[in-house]
Protein backbone atom coordinates (compact mmCIF):
# COMPACT_ATOMS: atom_id res chain seq x y z
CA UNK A 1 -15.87 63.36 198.39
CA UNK A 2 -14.23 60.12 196.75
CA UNK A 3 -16.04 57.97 194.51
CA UNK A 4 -14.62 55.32 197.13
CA UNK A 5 -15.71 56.90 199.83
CA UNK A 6 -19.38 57.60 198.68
CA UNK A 7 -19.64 53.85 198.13
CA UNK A 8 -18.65 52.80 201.34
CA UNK A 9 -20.17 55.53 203.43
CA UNK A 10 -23.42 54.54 201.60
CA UNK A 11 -23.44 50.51 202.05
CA UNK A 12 -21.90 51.42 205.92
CA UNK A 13 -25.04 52.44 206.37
CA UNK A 14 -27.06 49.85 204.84
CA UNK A 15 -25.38 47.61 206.42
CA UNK A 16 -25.92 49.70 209.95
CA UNK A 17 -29.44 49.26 208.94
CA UNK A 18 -29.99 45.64 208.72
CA UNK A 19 -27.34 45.02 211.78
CA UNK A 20 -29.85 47.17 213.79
CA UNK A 21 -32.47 45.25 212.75
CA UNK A 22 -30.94 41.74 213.30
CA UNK A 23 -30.49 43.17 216.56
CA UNK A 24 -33.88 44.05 217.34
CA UNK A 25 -35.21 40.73 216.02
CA UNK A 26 -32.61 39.21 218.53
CA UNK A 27 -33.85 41.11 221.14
CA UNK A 28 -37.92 40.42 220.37
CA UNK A 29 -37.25 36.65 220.21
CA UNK A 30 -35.40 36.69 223.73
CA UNK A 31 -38.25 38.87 225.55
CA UNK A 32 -40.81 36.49 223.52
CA UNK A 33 -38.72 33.24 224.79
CA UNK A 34 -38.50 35.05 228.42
CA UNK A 35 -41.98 35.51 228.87
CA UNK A 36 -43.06 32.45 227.23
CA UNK A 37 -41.07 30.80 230.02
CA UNK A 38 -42.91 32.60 232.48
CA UNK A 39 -45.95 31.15 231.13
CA UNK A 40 -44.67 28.25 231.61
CA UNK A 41 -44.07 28.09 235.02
CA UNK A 42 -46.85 29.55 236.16
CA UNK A 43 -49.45 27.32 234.23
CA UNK A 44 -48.07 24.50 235.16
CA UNK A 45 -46.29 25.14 238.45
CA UNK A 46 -49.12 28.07 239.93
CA UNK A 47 -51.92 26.02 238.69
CA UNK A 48 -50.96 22.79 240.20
CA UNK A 49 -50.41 24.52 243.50
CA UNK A 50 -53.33 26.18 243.70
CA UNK A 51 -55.49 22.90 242.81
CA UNK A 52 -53.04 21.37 245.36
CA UNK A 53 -54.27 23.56 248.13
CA UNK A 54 -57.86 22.80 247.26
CA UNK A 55 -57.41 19.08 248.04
CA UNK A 56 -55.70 19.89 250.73
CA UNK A 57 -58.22 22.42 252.25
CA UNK A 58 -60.80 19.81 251.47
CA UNK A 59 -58.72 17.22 253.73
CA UNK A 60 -58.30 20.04 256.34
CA UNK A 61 -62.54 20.52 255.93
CA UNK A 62 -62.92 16.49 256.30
CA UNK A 63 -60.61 16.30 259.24
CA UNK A 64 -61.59 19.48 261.59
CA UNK A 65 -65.34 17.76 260.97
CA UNK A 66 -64.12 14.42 261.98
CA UNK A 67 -62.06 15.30 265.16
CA UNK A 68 -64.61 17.34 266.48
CA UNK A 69 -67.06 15.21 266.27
CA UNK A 70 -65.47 11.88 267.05
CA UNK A 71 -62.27 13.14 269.15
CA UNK A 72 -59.75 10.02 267.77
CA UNK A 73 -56.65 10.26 267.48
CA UNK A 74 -56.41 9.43 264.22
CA UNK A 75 -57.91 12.01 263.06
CA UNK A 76 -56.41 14.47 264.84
CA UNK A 77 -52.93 13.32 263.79
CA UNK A 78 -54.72 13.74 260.11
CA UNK A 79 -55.67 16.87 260.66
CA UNK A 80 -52.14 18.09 261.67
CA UNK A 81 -50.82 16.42 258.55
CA UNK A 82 -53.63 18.41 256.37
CA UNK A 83 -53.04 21.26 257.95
CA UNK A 84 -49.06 21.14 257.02
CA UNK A 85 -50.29 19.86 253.36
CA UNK A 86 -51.85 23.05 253.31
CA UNK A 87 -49.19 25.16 254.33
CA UNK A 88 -46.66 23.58 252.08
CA UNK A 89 -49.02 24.23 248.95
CA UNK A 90 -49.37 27.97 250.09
CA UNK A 91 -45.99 27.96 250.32
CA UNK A 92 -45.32 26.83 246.45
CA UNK A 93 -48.04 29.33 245.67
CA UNK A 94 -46.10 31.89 247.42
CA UNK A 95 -43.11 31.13 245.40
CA UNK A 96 -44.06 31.08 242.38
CA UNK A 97 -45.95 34.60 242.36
CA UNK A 98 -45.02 36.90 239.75
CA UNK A 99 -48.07 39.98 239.53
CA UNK A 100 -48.73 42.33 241.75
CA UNK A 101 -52.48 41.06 241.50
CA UNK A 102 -51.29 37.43 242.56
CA UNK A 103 -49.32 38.50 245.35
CA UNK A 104 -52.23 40.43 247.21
CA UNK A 105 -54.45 37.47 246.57
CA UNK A 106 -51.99 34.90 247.76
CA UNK A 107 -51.35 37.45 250.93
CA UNK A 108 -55.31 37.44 251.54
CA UNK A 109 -55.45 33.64 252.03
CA UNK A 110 -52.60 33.31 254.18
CA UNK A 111 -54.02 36.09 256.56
CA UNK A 112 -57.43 34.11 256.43
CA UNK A 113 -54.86 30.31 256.52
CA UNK A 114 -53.52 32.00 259.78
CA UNK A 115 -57.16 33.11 261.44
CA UNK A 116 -58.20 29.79 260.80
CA UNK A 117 -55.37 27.96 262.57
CA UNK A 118 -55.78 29.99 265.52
CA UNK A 119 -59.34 30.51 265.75
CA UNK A 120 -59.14 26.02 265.36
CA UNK A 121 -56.17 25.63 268.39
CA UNK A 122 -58.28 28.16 270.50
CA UNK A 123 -61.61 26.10 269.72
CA UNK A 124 -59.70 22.90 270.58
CA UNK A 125 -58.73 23.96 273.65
CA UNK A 126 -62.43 25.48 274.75
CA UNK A 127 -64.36 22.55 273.30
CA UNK A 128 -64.89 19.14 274.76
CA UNK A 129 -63.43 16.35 272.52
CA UNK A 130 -66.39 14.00 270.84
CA UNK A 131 -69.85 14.56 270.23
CA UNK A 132 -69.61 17.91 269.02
CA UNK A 133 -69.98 19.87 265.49
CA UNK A 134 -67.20 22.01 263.46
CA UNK A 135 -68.44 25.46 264.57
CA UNK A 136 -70.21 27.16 262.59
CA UNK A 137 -67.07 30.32 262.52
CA UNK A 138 -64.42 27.11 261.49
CA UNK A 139 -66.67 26.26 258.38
CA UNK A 140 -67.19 30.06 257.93
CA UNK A 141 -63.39 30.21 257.78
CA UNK A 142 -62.82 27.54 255.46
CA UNK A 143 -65.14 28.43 253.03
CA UNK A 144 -63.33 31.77 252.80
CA UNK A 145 -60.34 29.78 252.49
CA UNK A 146 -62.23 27.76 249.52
CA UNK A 147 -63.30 31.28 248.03
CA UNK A 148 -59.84 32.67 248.19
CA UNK A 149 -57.47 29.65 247.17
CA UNK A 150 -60.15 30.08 243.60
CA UNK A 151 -59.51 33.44 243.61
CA UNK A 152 -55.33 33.12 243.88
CA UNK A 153 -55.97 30.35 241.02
CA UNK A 154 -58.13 32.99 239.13
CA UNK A 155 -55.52 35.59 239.62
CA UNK A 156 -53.06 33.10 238.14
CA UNK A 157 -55.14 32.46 235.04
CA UNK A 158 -55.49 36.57 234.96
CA UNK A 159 -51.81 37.03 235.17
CA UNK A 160 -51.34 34.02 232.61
CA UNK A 161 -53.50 36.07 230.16
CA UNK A 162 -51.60 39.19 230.27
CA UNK A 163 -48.54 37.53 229.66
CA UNK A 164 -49.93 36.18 226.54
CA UNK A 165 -51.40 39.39 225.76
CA UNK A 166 -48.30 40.98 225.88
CA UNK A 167 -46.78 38.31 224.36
CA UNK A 168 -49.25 39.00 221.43
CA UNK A 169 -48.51 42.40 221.30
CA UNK A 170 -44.63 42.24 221.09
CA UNK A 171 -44.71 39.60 218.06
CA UNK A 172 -47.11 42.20 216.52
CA UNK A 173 -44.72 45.25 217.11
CA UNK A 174 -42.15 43.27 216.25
CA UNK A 175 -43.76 42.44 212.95
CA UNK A 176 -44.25 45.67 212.35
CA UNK A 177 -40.84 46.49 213.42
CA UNK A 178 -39.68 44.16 211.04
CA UNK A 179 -41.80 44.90 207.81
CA UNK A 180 -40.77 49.38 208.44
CA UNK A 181 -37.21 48.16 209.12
CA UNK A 182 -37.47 45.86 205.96
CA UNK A 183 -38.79 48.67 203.45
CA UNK A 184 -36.18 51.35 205.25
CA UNK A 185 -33.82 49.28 204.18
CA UNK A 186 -34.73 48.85 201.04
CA UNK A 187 -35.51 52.74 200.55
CA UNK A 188 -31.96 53.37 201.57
CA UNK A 189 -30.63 50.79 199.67
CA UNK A 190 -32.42 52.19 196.45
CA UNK A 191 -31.42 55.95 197.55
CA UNK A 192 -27.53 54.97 198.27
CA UNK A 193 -27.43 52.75 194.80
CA UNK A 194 -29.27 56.21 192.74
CA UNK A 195 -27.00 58.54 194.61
CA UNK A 196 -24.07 56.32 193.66
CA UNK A 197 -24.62 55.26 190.39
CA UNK A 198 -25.50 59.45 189.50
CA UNK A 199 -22.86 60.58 190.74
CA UNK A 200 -21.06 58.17 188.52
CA UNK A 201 -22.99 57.95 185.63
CA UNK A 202 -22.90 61.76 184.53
CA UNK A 203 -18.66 62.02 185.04
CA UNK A 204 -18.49 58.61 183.08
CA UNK A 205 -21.08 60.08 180.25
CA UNK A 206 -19.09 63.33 180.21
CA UNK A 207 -16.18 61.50 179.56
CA UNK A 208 -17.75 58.83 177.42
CA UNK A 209 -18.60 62.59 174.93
CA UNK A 210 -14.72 64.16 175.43
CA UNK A 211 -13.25 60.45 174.57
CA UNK A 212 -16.15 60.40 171.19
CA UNK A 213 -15.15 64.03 170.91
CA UNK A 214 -11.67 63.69 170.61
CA UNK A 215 -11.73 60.42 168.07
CA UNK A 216 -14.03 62.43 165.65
CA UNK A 217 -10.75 64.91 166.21
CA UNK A 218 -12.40 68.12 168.51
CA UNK A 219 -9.07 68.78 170.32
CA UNK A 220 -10.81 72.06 172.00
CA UNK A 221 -13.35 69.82 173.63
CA UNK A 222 -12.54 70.23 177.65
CA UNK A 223 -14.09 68.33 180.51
CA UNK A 224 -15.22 69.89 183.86
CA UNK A 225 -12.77 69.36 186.38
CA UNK A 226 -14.90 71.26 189.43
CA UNK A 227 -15.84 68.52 191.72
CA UNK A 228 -13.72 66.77 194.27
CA UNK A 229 -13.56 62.85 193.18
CA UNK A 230 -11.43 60.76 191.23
CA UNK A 231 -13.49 61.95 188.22
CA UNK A 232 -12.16 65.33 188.38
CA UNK A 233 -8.19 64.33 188.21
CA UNK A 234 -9.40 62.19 185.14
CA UNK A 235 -10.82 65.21 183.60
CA UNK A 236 -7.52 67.07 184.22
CA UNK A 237 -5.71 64.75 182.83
CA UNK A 238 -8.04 64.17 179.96
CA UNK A 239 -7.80 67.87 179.18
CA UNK A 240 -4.13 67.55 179.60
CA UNK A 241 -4.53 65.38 176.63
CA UNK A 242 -6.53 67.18 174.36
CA UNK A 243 -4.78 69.95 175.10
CA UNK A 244 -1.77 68.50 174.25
CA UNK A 245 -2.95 66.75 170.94
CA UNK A 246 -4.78 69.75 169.82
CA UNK A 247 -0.60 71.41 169.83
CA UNK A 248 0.23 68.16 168.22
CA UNK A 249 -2.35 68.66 165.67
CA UNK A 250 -1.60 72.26 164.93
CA UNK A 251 1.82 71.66 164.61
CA UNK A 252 0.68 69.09 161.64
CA UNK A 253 -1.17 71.05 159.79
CA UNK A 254 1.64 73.47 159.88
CA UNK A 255 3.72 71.51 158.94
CA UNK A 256 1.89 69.96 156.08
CA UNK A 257 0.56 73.41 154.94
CA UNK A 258 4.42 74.58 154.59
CA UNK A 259 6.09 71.93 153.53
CA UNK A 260 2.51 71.07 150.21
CA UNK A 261 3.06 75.67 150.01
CA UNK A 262 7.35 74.99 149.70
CA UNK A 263 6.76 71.68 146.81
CA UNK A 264 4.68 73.25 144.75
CA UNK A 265 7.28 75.87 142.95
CA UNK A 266 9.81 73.16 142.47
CA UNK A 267 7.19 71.08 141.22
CA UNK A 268 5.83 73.39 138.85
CA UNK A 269 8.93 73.77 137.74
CA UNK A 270 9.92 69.85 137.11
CA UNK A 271 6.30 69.33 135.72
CA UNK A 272 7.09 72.40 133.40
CA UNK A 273 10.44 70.65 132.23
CA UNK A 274 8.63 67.80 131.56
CA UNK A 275 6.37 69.52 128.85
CA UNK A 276 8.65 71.37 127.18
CA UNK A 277 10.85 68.37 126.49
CA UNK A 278 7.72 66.55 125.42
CA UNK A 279 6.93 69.35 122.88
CA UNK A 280 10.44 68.37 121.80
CA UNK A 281 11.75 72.39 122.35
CA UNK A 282 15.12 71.32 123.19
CA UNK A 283 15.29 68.60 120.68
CA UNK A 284 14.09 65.96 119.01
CA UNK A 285 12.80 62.59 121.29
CA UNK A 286 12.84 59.20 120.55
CA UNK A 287 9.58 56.68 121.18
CA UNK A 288 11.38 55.30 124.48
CA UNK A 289 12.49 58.69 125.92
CA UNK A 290 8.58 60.41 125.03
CA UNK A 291 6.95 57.44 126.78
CA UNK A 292 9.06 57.70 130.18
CA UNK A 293 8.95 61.49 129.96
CA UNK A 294 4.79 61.07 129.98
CA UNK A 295 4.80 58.85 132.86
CA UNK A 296 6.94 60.99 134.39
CA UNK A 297 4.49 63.63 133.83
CA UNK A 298 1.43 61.55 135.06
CA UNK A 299 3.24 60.83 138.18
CA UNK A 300 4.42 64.70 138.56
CA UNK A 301 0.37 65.13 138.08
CA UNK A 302 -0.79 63.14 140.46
CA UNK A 303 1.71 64.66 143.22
CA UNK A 304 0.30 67.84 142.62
CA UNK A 305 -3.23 66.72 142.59
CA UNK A 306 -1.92 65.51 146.37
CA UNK A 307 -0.39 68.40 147.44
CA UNK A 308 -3.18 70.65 146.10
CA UNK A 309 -6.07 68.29 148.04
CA UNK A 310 -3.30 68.95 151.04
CA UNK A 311 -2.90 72.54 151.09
CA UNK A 312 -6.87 72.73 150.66
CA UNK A 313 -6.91 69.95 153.77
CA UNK A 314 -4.99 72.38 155.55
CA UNK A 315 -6.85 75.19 155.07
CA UNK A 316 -10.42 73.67 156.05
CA UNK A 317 -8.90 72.23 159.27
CA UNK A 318 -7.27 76.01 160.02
CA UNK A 319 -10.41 77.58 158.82
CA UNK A 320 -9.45 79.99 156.32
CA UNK A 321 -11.11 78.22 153.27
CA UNK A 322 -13.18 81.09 151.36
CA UNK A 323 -16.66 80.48 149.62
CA UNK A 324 -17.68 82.37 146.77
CA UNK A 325 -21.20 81.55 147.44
CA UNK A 326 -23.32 82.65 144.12
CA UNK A 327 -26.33 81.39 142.38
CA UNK A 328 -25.06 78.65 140.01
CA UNK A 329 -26.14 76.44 136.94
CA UNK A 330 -25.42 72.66 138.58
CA UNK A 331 -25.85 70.97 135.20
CA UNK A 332 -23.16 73.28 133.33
CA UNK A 333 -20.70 72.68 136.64
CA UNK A 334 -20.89 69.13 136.02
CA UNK A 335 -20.44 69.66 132.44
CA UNK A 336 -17.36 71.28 133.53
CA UNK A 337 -16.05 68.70 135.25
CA UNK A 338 -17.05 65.89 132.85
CA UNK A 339 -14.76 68.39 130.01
CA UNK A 340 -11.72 68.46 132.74
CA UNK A 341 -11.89 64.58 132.58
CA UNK A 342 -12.76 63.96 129.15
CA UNK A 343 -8.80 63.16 127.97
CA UNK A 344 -8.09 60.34 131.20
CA UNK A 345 -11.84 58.76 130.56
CA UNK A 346 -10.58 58.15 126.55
CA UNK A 347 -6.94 57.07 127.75
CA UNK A 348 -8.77 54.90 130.17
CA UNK A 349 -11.21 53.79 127.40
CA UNK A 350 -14.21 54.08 129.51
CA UNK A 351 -17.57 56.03 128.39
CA UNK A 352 -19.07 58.92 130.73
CA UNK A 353 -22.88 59.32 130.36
CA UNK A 354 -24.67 62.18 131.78
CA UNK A 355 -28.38 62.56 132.23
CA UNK A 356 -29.55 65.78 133.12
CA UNK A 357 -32.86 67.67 132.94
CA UNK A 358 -33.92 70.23 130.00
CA UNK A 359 -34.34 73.32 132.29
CA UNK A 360 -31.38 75.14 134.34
CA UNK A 361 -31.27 73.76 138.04
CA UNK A 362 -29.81 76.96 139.82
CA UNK A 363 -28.07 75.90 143.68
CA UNK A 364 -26.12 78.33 145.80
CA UNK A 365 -22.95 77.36 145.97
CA UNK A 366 -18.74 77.99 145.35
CA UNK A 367 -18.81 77.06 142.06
CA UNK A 368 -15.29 76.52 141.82
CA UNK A 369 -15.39 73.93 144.86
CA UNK A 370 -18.48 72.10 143.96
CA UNK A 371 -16.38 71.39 140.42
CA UNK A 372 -13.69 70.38 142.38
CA UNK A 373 -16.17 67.93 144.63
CA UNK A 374 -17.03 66.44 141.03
CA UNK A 375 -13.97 65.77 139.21
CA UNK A 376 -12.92 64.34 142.24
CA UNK A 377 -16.17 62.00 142.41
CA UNK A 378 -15.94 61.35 139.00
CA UNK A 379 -12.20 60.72 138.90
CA UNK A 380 -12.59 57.73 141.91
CA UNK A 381 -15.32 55.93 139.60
CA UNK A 382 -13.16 56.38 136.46
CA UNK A 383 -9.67 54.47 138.75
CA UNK A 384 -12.38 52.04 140.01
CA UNK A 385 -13.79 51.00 136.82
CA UNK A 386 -12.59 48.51 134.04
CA UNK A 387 -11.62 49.21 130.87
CA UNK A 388 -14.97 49.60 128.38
CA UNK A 389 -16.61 50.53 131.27
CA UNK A 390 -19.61 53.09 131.13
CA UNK A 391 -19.45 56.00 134.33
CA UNK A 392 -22.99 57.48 134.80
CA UNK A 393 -23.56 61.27 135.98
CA UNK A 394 -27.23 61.75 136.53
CA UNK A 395 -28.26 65.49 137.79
CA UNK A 396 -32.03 65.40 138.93
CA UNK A 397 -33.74 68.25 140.94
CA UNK A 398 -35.74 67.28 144.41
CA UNK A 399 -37.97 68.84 146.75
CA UNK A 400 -37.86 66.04 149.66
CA UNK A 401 -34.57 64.49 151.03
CA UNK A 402 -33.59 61.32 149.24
CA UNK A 403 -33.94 58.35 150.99
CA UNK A 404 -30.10 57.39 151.38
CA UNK A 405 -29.21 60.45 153.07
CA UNK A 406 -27.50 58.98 155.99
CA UNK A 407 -29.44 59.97 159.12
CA UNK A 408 -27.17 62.21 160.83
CA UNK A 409 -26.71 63.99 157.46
CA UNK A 410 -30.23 63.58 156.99
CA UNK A 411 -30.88 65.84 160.23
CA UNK A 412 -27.72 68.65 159.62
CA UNK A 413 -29.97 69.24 155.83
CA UNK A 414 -33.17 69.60 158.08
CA UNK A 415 -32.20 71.84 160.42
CA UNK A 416 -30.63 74.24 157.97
CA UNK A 417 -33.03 73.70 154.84
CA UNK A 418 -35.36 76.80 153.93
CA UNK A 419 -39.18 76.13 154.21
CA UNK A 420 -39.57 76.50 150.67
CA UNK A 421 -36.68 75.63 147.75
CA UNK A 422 -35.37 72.71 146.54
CA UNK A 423 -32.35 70.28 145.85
CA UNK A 424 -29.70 69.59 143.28
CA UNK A 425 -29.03 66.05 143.16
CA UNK A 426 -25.80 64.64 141.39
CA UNK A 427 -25.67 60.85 141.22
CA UNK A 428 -22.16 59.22 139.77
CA UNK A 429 -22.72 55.79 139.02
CA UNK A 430 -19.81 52.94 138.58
CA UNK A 431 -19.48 49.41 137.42
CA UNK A 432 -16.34 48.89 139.77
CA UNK A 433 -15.76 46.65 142.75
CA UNK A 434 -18.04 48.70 145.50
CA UNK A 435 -17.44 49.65 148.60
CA UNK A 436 -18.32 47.48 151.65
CA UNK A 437 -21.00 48.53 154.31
CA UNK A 438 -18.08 48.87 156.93
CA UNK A 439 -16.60 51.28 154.74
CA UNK A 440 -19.55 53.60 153.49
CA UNK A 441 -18.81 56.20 156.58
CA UNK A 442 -15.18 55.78 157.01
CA UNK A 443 -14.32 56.41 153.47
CA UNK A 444 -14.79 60.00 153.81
CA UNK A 445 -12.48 60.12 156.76
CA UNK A 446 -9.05 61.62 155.52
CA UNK A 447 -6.00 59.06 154.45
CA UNK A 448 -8.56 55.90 154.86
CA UNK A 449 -8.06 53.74 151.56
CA UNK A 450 -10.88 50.72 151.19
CA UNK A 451 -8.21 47.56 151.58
CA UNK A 452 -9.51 45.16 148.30
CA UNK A 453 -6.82 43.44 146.87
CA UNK A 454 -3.70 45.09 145.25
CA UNK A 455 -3.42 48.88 145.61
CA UNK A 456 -4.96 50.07 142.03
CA UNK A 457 -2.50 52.44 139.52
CA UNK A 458 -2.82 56.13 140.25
CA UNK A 459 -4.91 55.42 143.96
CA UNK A 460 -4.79 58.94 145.57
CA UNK A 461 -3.88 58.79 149.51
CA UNK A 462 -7.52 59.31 150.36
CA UNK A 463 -7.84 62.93 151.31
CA UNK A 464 -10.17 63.35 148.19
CA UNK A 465 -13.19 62.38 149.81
CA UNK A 466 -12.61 63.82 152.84
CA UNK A 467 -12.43 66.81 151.22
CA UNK A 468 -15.32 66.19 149.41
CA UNK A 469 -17.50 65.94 152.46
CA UNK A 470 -16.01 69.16 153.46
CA UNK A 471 -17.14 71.00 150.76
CA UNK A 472 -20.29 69.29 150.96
CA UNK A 473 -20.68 70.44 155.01
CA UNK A 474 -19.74 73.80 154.13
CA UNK A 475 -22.53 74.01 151.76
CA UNK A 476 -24.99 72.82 153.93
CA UNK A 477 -25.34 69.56 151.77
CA UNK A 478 -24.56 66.24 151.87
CA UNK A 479 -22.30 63.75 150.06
CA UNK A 480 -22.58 59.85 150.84
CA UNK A 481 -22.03 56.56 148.91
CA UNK A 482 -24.59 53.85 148.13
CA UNK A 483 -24.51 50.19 146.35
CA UNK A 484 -25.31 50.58 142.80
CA UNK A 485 -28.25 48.36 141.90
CA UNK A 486 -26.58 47.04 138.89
CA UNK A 487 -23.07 46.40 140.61
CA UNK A 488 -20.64 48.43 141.90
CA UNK A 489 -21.15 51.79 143.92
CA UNK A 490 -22.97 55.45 143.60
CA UNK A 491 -21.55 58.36 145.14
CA UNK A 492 -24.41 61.48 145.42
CA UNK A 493 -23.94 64.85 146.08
CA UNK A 494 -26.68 67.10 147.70
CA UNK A 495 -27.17 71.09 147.56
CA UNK A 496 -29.93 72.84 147.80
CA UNK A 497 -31.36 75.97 146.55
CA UNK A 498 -29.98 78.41 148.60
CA UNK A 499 -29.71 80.02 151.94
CA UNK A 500 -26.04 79.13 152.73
CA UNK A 501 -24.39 81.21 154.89
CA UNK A 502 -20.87 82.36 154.71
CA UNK A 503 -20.24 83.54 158.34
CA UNK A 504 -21.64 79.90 159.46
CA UNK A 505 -19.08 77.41 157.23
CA UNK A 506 -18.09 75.06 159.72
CA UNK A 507 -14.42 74.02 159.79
CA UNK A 508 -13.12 70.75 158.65
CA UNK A 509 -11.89 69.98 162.61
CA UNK A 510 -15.13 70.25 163.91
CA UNK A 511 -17.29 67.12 162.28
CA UNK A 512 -20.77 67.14 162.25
């Protein structure tokens, strides 16, 4: 299902929901404004009715006493007009019935309305006129009538309270409507806003790792492309991608590998030219020519210092770089590469001091490579420094990781360190310009230069440090970069004691 279509199918039906309950509320307040209607009508309407019939009974009382007893006129004419009071209340009362209780009542008194108007015509036919009493069945009859007129009011009041009763009850169940319908809503709400943000959340993190992936340049990484959303073309197309750049990125490294493997015979050859005229074989030189045929040199150097660190490049990315892993003297490898550097520190005027313990400190390592890791650490603070300057190469041995390490380093050590054992440290201190916090990581990233001012004489194209870390990785170690506390920067190199593993090197394209 769609991404789209999960979002709308969801809020659909929270929106279902409340209409639902909009509609109910509707419908409660229209019963609850129906029935309070009703009670309306008949507390007003029934009741004065039903008191209305009382007076008017009472008249009908008064007058039946009067016209017996006196035989005027009068009085008869007001008992006709009583007794049609009387039947136009009952009448009202009729109408505006509305239990079943009410209606039997109001059907009692005009049975017992209609005895007592015939049982009166009958009497006042039978009866001589004047000086006679209301018999005593007429005032039996209208006391009835009394009795039941109360009881059609009391039925009223009766009915009145069940209306209000049930009016009662239907705000309650509507409350209670309400508050369920409220927290449903609310419940599916939540549910449809987890269910949606899930099942966008994982996809997006997924592709949040491939995109990280691919920058820190894992080309193999591949998404899951299995469900049925928008998500999954994404992921096909992302794998498209990496697909495509890991061909891309072969195709580099092939090319690079050939074309550093096809320079360096015709380079050897040119740099070997180079010192034979300089030994003056051919002939003799003059100042002039012997100064541009050393620079010459120096440049012819430093091109095959760059297509060496490129051929070795290519081979960590391909992974086919070999590790002669062997127990090895640290101090006499950086002794080694102190000797290799020993002619461009005294061209350069600048003094290298090394500090290094008494005893042997014996790491497992390629002792080849590790050299390599040092001349080239030790070659970046000699270009970095100023003439007179002083390099520092301090070799310590440690049993806990220093405190630089950076963290993720820090962890990789960790996780691969013995129980027991412990470190080589190498520390190359420099009096140079530094290197700025932004750049502490990305330094080691291959080709990335720090950008301080004009580009310095003899500045490498930054693959040395990139293939310093490499070396480092392979070993298990670490290699990282730190301000120096009396100015400029200190570049440390970690390896421990031993335990290094051929079979698990990890390649150059697959950062840690």
């Amino acid at each position: 299902m769609k991404i789209t279509t999960r979002i709308v199918a969801g809020y659909g039906l929270f929106v279902a929901v409340l209409i639902g309950l909009v509609a109910y509320q509707i419908l409660t307040i229209h019963r609850m404004q129906s029935i309070n209607r009703t009670l309306s009508e008949i507390s007003f309407q029934n009741s004065l009715a039903c008191l209305q019939a009382l007076k008017d009974r009472d008249l009908v009382d008064e007058y039946s006493w009067k016209s017996f007893a006196l035989a005027d006129p009068d009085y008869l004419d007001k008992l006709r007009e009583s007794l049609d009071a009387f039947e136009s209340s009952l009448k009202q009362i009729y109408a505006y019935v509305k239990s079943d209780e009410e209606s039997a009542e109001v059907k009692r008194l005009s049975q017992l309305w209609a005895s007592y108007k015939e049982e009166l015509a009958q009497m006042q036919r039978d009866l001589p006129r004047g000086g006679t009493t209301l018999p005593e069945s007429l005032q039996n009859r209208l006391e009835q009538l009394r009795a039941q007129t109360l009881s059609v009011y009391q039925a009223g009041l009766h009915a009145i309270s069940l209306k209000v009763e049930s009016s009662r009850k239907t705000g309650e169940t509507a409350a209670v409507v309400m508050y369920s319908a409220t927290l449903a809503a609310l419940a599916v709400s939540i549910l449809v806003s987890f269910l949606i943000y899930r099942s966008i959340s994982k996809p997006l993190a997924h592709l949040t790792e491939g995109t990280r992936a691919i920058a820190e340049g894992k080309f193999f990484y591949r998404l899951d492309t299995s469900r049925n959303d928008e998500f999954a073309q994404l992921a096909r197309d992302f794998n498209t991608m990496a697909l495509r750049l890991n061909e891309l990125d072969g195709l580099k490294r092939d090319f690079v590998s050939h074309v550093s493997h096809e320079l360096k015979a015709p380079l050897a050859s040119m740099q070997e030219t180079t010192r034979l005229l300089l030994e003056q074989i051919p002939g003799p030189l003059t100042e002039k020519q012997k100064r541009l045929l050393e620079l010459n040199h120096q440049s012819g150097q430093r091109l095959t210092s760059m297509i060496r660190n490129l051929l070795d490049l290519s081979k960590t990315e391909s992974g086919v770089m070999e590790y002669e892993l062997k127990d090895q003297d640290l101090i006499s490898l950086v002794r080694r590469a102190v000797g290799e550097l020993d002619m461009q520190a005294k061209e350069r005027q600048i003094r290298i001091e090394t500090a290094c313990p008494v005893d042997p400190l014996h790491v497992e390592c390629d002792g080849d490579r590790i050299v390599q890791v040092l001349v080239n650490l030790v070659g970046n603070a000699l270009k970095f420094s100023s003439k007179a300057a002083t390099v520092r190469i301090e070799v310590d041995r440690t049993r806990e990781i220093p405190e630089g390490v950076p963290e993720r380093w820090r962890r990789l050590i960790a996780t691969n360190s013995a129980q027991t054992g412990h470190f080589g440290l190498v520390t190359v201190s420099d009096t140079g310009p530094g290197v700025p916090d932004a750049d502490k990581e990305r330094i080691f990233e291959k080709f990335h230069q720090v950008k301080q001012g004009e580009k310095k004489s003899g500045q490498g194209a930054g693959l040395g440090l990139a293939i310093c870390r490499t070396i480092a990785q392979a070993h298990r170690g670490a290699v990282w970069v730190e301000d120096n506390p009396g100015g400029g920067s200190r570049f440390r190199l970690l390896l421990r004691s031993g335990g290094v593993q051929t079979q698990e090197i990890p390649r150059a394209s697959q950062p840690l």
